[in-house]
Protein backbone atom coordinates (compact mmCIF):
# COMPACT_ATOMS: atom_id res chain seq x y z
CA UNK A 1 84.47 -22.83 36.52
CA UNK A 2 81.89 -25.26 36.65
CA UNK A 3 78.54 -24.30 38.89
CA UNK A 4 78.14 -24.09 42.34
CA UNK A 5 75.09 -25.66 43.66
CA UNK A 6 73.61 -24.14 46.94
CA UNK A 7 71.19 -26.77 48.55
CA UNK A 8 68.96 -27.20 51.82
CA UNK A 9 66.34 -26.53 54.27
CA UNK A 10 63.32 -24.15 52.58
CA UNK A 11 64.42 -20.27 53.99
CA UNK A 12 68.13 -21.16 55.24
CA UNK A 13 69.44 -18.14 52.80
CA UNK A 14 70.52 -20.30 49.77
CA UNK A 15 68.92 -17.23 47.23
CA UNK A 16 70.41 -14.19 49.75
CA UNK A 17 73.82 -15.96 50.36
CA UNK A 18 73.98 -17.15 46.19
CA UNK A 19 73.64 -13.90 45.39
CA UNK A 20 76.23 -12.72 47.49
CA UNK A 21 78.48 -15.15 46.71
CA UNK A 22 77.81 -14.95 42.45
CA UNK A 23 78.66 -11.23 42.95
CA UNK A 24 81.80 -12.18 44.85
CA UNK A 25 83.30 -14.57 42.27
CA UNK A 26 81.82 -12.49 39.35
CA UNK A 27 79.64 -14.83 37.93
CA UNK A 28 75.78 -14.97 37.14
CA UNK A 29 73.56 -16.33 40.01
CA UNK A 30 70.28 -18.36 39.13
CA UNK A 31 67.85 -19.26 41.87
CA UNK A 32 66.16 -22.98 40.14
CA UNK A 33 62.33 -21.89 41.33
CA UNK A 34 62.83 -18.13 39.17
CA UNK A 35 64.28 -20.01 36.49
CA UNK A 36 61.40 -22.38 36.49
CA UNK A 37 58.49 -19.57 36.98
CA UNK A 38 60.41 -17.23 34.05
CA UNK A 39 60.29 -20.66 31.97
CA UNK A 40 57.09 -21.75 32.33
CA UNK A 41 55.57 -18.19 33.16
CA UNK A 42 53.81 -19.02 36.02
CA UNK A 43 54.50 -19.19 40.05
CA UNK A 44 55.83 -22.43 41.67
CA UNK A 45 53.02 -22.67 43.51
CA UNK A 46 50.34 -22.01 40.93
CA UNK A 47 52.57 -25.20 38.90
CA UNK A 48 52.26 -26.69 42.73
CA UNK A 49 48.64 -26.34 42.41
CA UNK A 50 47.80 -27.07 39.62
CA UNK A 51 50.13 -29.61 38.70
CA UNK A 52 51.04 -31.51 42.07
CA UNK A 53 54.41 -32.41 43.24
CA UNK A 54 55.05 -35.12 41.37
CA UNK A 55 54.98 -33.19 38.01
CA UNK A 56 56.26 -30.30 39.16
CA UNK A 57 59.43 -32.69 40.63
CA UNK A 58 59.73 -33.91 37.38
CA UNK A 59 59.85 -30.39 36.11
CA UNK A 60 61.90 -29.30 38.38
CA UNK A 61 64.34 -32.05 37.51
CA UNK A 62 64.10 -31.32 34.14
CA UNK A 63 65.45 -27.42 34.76
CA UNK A 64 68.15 -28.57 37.15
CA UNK A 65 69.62 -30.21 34.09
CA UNK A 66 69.61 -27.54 32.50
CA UNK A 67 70.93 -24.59 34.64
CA UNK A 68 73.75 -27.36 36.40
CA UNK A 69 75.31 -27.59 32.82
CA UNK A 70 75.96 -23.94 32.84
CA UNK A 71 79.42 -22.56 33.55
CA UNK A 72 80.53 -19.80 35.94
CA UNK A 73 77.26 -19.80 37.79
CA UNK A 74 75.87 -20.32 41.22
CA UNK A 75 72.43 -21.78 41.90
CA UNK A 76 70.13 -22.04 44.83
CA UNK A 77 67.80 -24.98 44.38
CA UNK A 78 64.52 -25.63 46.15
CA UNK A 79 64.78 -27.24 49.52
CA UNK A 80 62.96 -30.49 47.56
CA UNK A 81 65.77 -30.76 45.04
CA UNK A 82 68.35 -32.98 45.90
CA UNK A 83 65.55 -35.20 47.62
CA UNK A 84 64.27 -36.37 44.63
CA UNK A 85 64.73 -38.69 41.98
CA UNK A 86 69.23 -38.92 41.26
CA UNK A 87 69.17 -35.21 41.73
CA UNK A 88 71.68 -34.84 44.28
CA UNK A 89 74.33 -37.79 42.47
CA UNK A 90 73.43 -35.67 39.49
CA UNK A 91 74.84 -32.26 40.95
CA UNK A 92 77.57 -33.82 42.54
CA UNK A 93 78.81 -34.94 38.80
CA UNK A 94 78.22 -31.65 37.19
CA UNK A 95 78.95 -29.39 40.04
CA UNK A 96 80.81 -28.33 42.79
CA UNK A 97 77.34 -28.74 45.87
CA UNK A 98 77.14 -26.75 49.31
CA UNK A 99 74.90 -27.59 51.70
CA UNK A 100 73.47 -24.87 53.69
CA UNK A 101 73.21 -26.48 56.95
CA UNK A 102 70.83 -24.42 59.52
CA UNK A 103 69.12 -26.10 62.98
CA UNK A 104 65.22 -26.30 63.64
CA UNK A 105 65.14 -22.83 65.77
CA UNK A 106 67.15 -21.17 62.56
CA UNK A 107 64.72 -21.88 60.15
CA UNK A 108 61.75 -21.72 62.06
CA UNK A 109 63.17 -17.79 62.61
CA UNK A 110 63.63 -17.10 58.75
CA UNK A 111 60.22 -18.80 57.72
CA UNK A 112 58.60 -16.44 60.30
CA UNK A 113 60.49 -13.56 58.34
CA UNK A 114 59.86 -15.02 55.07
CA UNK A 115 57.20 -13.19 52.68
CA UNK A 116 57.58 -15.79 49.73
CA UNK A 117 54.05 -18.46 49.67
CA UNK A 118 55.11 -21.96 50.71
CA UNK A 119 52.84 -24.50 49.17
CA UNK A 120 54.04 -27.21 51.29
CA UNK A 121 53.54 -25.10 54.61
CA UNK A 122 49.92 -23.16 54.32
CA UNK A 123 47.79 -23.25 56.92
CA UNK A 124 50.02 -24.86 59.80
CA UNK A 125 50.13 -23.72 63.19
CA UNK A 126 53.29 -22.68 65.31
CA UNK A 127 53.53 -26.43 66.62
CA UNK A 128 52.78 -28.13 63.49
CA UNK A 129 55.09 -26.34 61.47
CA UNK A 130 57.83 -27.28 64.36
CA UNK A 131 56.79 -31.08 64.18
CA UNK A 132 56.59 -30.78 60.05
CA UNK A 133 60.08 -28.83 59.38
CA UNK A 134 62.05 -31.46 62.60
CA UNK A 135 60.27 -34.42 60.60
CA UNK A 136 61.17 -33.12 56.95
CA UNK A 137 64.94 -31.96 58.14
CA UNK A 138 65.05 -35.71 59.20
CA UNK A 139 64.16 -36.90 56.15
CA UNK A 140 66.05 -34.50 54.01
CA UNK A 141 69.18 -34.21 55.52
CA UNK A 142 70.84 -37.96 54.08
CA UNK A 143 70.36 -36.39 50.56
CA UNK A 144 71.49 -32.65 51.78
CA UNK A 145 74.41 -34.06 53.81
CA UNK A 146 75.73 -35.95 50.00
CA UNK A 147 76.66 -32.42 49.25
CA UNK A 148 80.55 -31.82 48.93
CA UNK A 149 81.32 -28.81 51.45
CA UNK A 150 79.01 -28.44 54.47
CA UNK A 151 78.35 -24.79 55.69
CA UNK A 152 76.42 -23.60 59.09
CA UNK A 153 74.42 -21.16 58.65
CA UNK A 154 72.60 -20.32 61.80
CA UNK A 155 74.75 -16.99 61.90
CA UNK A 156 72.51 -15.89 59.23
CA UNK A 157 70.86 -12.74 61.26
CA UNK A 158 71.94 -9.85 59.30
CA UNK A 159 73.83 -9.00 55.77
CA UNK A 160 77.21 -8.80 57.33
CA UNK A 161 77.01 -12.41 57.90
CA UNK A 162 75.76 -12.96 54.24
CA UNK A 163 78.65 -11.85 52.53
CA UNK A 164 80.85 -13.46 55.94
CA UNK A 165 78.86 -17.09 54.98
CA UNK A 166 79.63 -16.03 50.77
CA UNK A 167 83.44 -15.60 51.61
CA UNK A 168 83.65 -18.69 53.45
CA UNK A 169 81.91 -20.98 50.66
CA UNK A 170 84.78 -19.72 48.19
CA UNK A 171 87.47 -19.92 50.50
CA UNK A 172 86.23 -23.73 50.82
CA UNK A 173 85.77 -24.19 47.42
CA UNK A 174 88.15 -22.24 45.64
CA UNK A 175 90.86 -22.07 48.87
């Protein structure tokens, strides 16, 4: 089986519902950012930091190539990924792609449960991170939307629904 590549919106539950959904079809579950950090041996955002986003876009690009040529895995990508560069064409050749679709309120919900540091959000208020996630969506959703299977995800409120959102992504994929 080739991979199955998990895309969208930063904290929409592409690492939770991968994981899930790797267990469920018995194969081995990467999340892109961990791959990178185990790589490189440091943090995204420390690479973020230090490097800026272009490099670390390029880098990023660079590992997607990599893990996407794999076989019987499932990978949850940054929410940057398929924005850049011919990343999203690229995992539509090599892979079978599932965007995690989730609305404004949804995300908003799991970024205020979210412990993991979000270089790209630090130090916004309530409104501003409103206006910047509506305004990035916007942006991001052309290259999220060139995904083959579309799934909804603003049911994602407890682990039931994890494994409920993991079984539907292989009943679309697989049938």
């Amino acid at each position: 089986m080739k991979a199955i590549i998990l895309v969208g919106y930063m904290c929409v539950g592409k690492t939770t519902v991968g994981r899930a959904l790797a267990k469920e079809l018995g194969c081995q579950f990467y999340d892109l950012d961990w791959y990178i950090e185990e790589r490189f041996r440091k943090k995204v955002p420390v690479i973020f930091a230090e490097q800026g986003e272009e490099k670390f876009r390029d880098l990023e690009r660079r590992m997607l190539h990599e893990v996407a040529e794999f076989e019987n895995v499932v990978v949850s990508c940054g929410g940057g990924t398929p924005c850049f560069f011919d990343n999203i064409t690229y995992m539509n050749e090599t892979a079978t792609t599932v965007y995690m679709k989730a609305s404004v309120e949804t995300i908003l919900e799991h970024l205020r449960l979210s412990k993991g540091e979000r270089p790209l959000l630090t130090g916004k208020s309530e409104e501003e991170l409103r206006t910047y996630v509506t305004e990035q969506l916007a942006v991001r959703e052309p290259f999220y939307s060139q995904a083959q299977f579309t799934v909804n995800v603003d049911v994602l409120n407890d682990f039931k629904r994890v494994n409920d959102v993991a079984s539907t992504i292989k009943n679309l994929i697989i049938g």
